[in-house]
PDB file of N, CA and C in Angstrom:
ATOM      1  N   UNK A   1      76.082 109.052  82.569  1.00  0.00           N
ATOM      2  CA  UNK A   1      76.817 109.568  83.704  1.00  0.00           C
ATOM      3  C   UNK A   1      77.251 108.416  84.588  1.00  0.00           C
ATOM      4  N   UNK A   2      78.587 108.463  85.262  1.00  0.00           N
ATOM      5  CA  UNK A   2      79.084 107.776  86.145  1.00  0.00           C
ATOM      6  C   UNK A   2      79.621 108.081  87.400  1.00  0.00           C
ATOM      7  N   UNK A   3      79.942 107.362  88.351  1.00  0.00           N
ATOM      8  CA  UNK A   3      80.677 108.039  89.555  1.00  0.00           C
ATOM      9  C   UNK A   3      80.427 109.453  89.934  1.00  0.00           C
ATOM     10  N   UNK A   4      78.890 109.608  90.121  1.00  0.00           N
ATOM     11  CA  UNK A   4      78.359 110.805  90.607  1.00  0.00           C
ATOM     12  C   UNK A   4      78.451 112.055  89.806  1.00  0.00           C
ATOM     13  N   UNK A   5      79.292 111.540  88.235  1.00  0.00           N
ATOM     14  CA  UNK A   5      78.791 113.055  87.634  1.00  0.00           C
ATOM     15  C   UNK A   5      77.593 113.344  87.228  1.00  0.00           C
ATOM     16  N   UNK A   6      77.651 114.875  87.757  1.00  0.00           N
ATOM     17  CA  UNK A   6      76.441 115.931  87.713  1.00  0.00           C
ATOM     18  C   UNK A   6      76.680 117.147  86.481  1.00  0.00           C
ATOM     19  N   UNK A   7      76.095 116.791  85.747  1.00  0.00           N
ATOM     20  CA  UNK A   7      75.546 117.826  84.505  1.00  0.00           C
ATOM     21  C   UNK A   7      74.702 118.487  84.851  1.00  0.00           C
ATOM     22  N   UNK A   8      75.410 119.991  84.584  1.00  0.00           N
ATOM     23  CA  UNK A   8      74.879 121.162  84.463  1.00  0.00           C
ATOM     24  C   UNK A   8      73.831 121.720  83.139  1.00  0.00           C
ATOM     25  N   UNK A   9      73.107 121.987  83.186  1.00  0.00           N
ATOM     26  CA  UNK A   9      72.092 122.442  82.122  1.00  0.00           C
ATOM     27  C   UNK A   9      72.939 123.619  81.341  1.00  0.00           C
ATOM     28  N   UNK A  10      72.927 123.492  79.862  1.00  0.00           N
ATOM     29  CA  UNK A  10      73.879 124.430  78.923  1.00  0.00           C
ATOM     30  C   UNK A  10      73.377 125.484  79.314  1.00  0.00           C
ATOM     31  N   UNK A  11      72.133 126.222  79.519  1.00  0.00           N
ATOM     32  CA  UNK A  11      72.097 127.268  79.218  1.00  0.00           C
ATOM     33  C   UNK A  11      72.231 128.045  80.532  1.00  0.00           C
ATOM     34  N   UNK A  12      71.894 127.348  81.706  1.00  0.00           N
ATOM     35  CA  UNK A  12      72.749 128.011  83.182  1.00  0.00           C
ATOM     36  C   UNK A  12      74.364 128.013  83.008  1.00  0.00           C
ATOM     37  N   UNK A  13      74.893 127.027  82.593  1.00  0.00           N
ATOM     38  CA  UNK A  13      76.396 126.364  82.527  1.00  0.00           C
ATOM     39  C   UNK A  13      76.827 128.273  81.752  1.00  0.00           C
ATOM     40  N   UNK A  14      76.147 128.410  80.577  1.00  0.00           N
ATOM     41  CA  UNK A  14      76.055 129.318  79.871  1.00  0.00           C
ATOM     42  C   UNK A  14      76.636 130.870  80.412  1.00  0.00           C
ATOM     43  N   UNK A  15      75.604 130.642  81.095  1.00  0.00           N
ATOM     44  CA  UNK A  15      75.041 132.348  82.134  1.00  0.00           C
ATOM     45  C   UNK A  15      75.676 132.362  82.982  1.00  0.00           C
ATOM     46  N   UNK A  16      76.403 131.152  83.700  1.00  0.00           N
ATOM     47  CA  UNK A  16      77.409 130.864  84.856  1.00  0.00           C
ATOM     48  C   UNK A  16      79.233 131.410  84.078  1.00  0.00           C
ATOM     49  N   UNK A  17      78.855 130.786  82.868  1.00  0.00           N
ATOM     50  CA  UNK A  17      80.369 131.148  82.561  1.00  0.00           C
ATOM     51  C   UNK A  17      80.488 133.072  82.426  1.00  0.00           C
ATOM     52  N   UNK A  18      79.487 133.161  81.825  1.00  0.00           N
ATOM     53  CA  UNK A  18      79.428 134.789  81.200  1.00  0.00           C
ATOM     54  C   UNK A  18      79.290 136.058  82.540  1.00  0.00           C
ATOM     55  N   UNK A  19      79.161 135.417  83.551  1.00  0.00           N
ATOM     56  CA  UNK A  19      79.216 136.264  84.507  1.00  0.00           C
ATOM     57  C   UNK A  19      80.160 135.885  85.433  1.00  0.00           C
ATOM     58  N   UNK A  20      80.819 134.845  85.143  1.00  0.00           N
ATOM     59  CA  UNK A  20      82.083 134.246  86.080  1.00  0.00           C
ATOM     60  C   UNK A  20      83.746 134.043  85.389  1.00  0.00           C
ATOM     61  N   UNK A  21      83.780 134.459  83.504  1.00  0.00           N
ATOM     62  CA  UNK A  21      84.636 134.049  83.208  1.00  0.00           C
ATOM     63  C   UNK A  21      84.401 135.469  82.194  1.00  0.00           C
ATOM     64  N   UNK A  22      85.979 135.968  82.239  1.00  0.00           N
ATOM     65  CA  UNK A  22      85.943 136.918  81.622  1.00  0.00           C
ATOM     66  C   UNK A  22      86.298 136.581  79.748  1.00  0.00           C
ATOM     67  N   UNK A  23      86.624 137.601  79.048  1.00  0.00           N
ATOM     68  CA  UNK A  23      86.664 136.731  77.587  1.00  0.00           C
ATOM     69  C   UNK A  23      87.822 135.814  77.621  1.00  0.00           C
ATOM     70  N   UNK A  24      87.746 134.677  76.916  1.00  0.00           N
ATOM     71  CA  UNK A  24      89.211 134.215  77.108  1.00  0.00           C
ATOM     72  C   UNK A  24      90.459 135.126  76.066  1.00  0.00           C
ATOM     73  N   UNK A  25      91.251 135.427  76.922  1.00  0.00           N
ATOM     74  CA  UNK A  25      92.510 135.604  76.252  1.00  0.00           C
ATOM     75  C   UNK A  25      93.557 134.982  76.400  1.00  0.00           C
ATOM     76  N   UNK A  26      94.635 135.639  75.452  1.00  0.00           N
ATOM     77  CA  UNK A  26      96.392 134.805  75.542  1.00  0.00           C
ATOM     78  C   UNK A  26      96.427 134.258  76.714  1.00  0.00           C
ATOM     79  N   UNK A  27      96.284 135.701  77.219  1.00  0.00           N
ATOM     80  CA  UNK A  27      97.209 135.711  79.073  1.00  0.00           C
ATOM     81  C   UNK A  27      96.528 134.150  79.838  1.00  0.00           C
ATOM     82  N   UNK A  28      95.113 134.260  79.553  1.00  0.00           N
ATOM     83  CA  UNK A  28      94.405 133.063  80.088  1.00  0.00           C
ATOM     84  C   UNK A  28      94.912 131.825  80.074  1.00  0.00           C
ATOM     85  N   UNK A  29      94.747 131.900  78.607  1.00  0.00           N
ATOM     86  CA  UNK A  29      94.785 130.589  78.076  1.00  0.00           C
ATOM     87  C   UNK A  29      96.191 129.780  78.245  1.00  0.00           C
ATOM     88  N   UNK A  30      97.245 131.022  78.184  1.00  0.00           N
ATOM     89  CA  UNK A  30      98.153 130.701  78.483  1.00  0.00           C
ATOM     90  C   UNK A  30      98.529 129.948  79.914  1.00  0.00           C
ATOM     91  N   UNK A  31      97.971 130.690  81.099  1.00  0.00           N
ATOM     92  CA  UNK A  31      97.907 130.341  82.267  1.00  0.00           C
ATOM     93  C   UNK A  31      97.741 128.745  82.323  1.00  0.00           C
ATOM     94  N   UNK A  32      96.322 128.545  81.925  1.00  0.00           N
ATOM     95  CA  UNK A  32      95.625 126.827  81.664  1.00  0.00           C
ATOM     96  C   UNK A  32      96.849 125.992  80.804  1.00  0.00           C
ATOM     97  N   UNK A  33      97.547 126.272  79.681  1.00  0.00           N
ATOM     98  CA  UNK A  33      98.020 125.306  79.197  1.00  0.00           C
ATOM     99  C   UNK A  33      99.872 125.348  79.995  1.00  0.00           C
ATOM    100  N   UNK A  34      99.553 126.330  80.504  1.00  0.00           N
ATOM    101  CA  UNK A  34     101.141 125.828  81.992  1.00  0.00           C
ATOM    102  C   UNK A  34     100.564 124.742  82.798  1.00  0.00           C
ATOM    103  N   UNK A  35      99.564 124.232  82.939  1.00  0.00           N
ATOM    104  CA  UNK A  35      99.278 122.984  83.860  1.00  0.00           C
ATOM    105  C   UNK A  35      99.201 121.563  82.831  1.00  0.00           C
ATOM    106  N   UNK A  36      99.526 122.046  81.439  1.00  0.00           N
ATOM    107  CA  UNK A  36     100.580 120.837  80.914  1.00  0.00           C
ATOM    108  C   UNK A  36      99.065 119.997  80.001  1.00  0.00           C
ATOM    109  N   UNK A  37      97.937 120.924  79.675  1.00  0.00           N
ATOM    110  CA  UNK A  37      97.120 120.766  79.309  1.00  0.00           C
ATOM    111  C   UNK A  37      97.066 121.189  77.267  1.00  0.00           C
ATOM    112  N   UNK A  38      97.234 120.308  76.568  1.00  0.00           N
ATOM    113  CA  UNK A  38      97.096 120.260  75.608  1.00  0.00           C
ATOM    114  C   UNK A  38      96.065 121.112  74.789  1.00  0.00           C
ATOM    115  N   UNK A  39      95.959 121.819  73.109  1.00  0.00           N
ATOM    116  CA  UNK A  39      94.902 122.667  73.320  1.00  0.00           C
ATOM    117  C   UNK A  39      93.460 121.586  72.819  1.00  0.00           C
ATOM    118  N   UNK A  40      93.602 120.242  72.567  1.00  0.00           N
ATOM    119  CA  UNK A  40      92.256 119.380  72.617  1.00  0.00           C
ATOM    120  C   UNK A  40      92.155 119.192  74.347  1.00  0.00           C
ATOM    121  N   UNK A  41      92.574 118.844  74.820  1.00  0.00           N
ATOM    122  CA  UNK A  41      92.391 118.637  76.141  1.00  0.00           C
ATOM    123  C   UNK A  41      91.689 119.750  76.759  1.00  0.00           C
ATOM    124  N   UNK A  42      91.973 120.951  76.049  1.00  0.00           N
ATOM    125  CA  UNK A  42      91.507 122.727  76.892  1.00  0.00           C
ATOM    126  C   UNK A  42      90.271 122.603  76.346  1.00  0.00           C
ATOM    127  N   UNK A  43      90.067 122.142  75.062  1.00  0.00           N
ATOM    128  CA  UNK A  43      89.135 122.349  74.759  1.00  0.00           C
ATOM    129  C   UNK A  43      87.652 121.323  75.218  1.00  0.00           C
ATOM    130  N   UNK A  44      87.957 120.639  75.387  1.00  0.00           N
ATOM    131  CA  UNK A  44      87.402 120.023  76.395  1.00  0.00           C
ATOM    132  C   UNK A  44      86.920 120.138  77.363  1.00  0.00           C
ATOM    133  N   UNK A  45      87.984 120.662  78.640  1.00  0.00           N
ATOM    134  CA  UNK A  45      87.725 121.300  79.604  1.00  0.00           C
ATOM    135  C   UNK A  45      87.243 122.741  79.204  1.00  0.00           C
ATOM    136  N   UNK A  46      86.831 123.201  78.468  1.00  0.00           N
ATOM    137  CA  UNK A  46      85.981 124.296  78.221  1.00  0.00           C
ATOM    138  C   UNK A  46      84.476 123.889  77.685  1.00  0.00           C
ATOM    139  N   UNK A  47      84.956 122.341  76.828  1.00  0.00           N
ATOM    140  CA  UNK A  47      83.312 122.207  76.859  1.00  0.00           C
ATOM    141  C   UNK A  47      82.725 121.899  78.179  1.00  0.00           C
ATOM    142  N   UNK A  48      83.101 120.746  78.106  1.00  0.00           N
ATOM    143  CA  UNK A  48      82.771 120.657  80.056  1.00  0.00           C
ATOM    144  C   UNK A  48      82.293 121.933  80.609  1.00  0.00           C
ATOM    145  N   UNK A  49      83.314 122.883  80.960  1.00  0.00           N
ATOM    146  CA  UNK A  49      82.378 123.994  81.767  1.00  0.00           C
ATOM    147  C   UNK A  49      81.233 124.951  80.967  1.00  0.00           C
ATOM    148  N   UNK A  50      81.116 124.287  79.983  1.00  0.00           N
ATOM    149  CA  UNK A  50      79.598 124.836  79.506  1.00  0.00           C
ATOM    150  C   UNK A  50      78.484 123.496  79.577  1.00  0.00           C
ATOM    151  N   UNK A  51      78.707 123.141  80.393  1.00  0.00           N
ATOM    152  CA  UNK A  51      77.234 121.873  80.707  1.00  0.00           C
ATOM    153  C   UNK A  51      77.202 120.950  79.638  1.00  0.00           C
ATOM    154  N   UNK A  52      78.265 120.663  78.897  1.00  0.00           N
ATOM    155  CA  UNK A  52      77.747 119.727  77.515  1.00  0.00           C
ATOM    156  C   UNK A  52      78.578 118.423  78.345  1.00  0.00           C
ATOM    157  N   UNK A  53      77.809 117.632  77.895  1.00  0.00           N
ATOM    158  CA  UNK A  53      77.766 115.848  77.888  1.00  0.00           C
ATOM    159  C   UNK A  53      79.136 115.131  77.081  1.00  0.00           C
ATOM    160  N   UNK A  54      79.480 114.140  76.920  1.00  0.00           N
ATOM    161  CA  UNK A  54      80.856 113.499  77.162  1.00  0.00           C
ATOM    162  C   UNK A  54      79.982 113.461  75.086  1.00  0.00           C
ATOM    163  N   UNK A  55      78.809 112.644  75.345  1.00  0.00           N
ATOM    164  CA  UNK A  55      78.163 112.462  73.803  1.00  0.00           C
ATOM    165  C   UNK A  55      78.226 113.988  73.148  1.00  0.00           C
ATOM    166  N   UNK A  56      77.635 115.475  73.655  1.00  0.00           N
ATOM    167  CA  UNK A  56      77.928 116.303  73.368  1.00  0.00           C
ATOM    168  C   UNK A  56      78.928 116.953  72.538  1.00  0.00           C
ATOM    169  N   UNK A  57      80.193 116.760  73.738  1.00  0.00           N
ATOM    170  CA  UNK A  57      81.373 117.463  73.468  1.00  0.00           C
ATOM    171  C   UNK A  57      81.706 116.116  72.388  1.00  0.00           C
ATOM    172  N   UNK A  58      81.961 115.390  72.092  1.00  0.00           N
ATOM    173  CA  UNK A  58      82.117 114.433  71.421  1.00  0.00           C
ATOM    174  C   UNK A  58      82.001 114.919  69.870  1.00  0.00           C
ATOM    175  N   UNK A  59      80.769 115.626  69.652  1.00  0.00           N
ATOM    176  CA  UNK A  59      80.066 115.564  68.397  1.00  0.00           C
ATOM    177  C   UNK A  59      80.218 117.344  67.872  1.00  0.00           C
ATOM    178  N   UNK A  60      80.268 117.900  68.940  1.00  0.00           N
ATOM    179  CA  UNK A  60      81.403 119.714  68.819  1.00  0.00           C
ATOM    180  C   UNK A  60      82.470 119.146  68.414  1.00  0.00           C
ATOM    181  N   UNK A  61      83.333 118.330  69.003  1.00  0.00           N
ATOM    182  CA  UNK A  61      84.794 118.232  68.091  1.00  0.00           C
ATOM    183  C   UNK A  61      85.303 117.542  67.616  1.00  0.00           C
ATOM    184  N   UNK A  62      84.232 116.916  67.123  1.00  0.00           N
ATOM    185  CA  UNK A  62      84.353 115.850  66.189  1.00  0.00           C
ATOM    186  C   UNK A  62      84.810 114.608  66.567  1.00  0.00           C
ATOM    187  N   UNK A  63      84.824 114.017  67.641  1.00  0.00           N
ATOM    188  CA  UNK A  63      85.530 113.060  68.178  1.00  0.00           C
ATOM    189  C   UNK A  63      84.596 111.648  68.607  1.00  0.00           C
ATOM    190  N   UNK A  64      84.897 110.831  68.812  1.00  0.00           N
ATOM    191  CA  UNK A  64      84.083 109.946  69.734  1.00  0.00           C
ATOM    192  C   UNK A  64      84.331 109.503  71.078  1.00  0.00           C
ATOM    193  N   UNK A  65      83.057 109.357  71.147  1.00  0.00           N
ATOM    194  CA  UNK A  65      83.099 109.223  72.919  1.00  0.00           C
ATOM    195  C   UNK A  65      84.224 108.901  73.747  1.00  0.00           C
ATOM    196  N   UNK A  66      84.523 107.463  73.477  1.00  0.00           N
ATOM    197  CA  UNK A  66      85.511 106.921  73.978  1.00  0.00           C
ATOM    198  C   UNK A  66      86.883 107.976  73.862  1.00  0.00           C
ATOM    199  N   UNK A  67      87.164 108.755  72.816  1.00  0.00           N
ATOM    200  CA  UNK A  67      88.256 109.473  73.289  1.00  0.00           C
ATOM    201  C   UNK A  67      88.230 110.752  73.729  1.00  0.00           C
ATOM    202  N   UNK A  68      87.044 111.456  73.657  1.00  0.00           N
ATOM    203  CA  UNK A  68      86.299 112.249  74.906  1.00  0.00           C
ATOM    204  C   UNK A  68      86.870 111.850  76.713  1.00  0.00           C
ATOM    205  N   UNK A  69      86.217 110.538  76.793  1.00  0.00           N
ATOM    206  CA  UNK A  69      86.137 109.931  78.079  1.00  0.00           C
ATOM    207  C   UNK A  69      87.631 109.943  78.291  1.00  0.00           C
ATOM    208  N   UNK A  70      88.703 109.361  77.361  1.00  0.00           N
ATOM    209  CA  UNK A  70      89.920 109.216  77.587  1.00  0.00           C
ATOM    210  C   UNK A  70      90.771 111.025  78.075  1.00  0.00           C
ATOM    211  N   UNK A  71      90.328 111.885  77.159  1.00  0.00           N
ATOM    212  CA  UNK A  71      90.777 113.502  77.779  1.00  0.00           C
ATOM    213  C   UNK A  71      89.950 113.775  78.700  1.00  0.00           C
ATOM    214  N   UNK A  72      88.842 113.353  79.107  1.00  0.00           N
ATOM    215  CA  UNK A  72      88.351 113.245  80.555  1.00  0.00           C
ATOM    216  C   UNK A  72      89.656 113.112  81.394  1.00  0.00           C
ATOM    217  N   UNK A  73      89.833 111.718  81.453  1.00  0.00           N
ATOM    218  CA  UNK A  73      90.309 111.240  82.447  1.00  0.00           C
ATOM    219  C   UNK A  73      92.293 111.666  82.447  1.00  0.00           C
ATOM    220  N   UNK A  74      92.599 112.371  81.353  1.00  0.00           N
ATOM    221  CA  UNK A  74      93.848 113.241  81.569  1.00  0.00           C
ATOM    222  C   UNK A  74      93.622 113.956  81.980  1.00  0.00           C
ATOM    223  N   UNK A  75      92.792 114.636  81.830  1.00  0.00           N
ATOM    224  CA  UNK A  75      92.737 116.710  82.208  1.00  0.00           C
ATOM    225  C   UNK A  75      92.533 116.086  83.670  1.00  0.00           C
ATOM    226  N   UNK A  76      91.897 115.185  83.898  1.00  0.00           N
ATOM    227  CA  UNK A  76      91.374 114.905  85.700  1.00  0.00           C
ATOM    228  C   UNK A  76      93.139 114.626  86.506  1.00  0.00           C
ATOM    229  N   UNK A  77      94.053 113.978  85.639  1.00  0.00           N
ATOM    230  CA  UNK A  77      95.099 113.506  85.652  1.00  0.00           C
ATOM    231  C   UNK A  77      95.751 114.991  86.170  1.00  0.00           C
ATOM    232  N   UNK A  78      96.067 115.329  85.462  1.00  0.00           N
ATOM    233  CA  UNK A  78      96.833 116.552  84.812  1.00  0.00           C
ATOM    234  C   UNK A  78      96.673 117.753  85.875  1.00  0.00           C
ATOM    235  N   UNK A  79      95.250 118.086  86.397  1.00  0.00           N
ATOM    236  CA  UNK A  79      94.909 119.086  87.421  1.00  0.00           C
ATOM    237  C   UNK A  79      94.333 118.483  88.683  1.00  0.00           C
ATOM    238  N   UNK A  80      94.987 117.206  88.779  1.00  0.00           N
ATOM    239  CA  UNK A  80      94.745 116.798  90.500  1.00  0.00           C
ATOM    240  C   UNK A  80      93.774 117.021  90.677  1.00  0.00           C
ATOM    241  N   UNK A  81      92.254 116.736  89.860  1.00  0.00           N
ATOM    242  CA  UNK A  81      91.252 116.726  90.038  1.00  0.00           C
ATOM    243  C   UNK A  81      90.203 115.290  90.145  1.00  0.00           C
ATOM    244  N   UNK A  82      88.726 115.418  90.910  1.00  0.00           N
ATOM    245  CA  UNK A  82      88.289 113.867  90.943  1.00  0.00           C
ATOM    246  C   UNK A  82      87.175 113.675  89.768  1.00  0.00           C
ATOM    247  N   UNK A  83      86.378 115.269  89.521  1.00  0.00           N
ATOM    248  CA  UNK A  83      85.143 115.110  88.819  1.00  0.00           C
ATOM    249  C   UNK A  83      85.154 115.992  87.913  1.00  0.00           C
ATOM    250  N   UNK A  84      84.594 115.619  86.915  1.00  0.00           N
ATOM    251  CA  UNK A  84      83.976 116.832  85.773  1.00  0.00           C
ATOM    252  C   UNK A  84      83.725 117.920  86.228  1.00  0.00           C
ATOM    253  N   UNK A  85      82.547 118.294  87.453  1.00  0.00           N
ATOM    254  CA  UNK A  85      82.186 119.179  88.024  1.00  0.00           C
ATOM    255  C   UNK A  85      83.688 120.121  88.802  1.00  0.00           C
ATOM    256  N   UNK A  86      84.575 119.342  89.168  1.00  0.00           N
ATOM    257  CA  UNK A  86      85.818 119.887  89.304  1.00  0.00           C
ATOM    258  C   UNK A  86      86.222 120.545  88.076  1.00  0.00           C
ATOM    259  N   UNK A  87      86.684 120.323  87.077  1.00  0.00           N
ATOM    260  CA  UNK A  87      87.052 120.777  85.953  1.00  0.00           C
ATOM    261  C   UNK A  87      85.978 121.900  85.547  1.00  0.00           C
ATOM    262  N   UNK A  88      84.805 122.042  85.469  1.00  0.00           N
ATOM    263  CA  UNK A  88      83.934 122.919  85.004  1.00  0.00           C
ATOM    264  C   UNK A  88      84.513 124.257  85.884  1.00  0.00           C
ATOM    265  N   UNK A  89      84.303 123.791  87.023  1.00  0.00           N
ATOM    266  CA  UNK A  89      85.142 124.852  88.097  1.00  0.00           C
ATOM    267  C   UNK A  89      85.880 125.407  87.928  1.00  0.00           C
ATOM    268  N   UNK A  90      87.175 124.455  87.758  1.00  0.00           N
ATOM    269  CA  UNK A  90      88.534 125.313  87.830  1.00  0.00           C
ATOM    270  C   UNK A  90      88.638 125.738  85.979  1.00  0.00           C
ATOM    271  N   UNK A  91      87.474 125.471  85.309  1.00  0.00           N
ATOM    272  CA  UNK A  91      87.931 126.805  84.133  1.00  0.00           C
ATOM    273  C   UNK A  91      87.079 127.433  84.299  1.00  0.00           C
ATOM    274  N   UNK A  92      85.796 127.840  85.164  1.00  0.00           N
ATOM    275  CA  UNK A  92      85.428 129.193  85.337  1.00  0.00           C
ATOM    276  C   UNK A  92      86.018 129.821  86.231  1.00  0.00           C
ATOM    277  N   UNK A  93      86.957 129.479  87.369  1.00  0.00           N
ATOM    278  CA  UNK A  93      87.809 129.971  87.786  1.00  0.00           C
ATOM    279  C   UNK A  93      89.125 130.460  87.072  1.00  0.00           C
ATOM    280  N   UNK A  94      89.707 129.786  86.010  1.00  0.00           N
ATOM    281  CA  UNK A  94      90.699 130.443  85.360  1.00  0.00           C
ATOM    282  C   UNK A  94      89.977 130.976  84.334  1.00  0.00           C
TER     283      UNK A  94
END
């Protein structure tokens, strides 16, 4: 972790999404990728808002870190956001 990110524990991250995010659908998803968000990039920002780690999400989609960290730092780009914990947010909000 860097610059004050705070990881959420998966299985609250979990219980947080399931009572704060309804199933994802079209309409949703659609919504999220009008802010110019790619669907690796979404997916991302969906691991993120389930409490998984940069090493985590990394190893769910097959990727390595370093280009993890790099769609980090677009999606942060992309939704005028400063932190992970931002992003976890605004997709249990959308």
């Amino acid at each position: 972790m860097h610059n004050g990110d705070m990881l959420i524990h998966p299985d609250i991250a979990r219980k947080l999404a399931g009572l704060l995010r309804p199933a994802a659908t079209p309409q949703i998803q659609n919504s999220i990728e009008a802010y110019g968000l790619t669907r690796m990039e979404l997916a991302v920002a969906e691991a993120i808002s389930e409490g998984l780690s940069n090493k985590e999400i990394a190893a769910k989609l097959f990727l390595s870190e370093g280009t993890v960290k790099n769609y980090v730092t677009d999606i942060l780009g992309k939704l005028s956001l400063r932190d992970r914990t931002q992003i976890a947010i605004f997709m249990l909000k959308k």
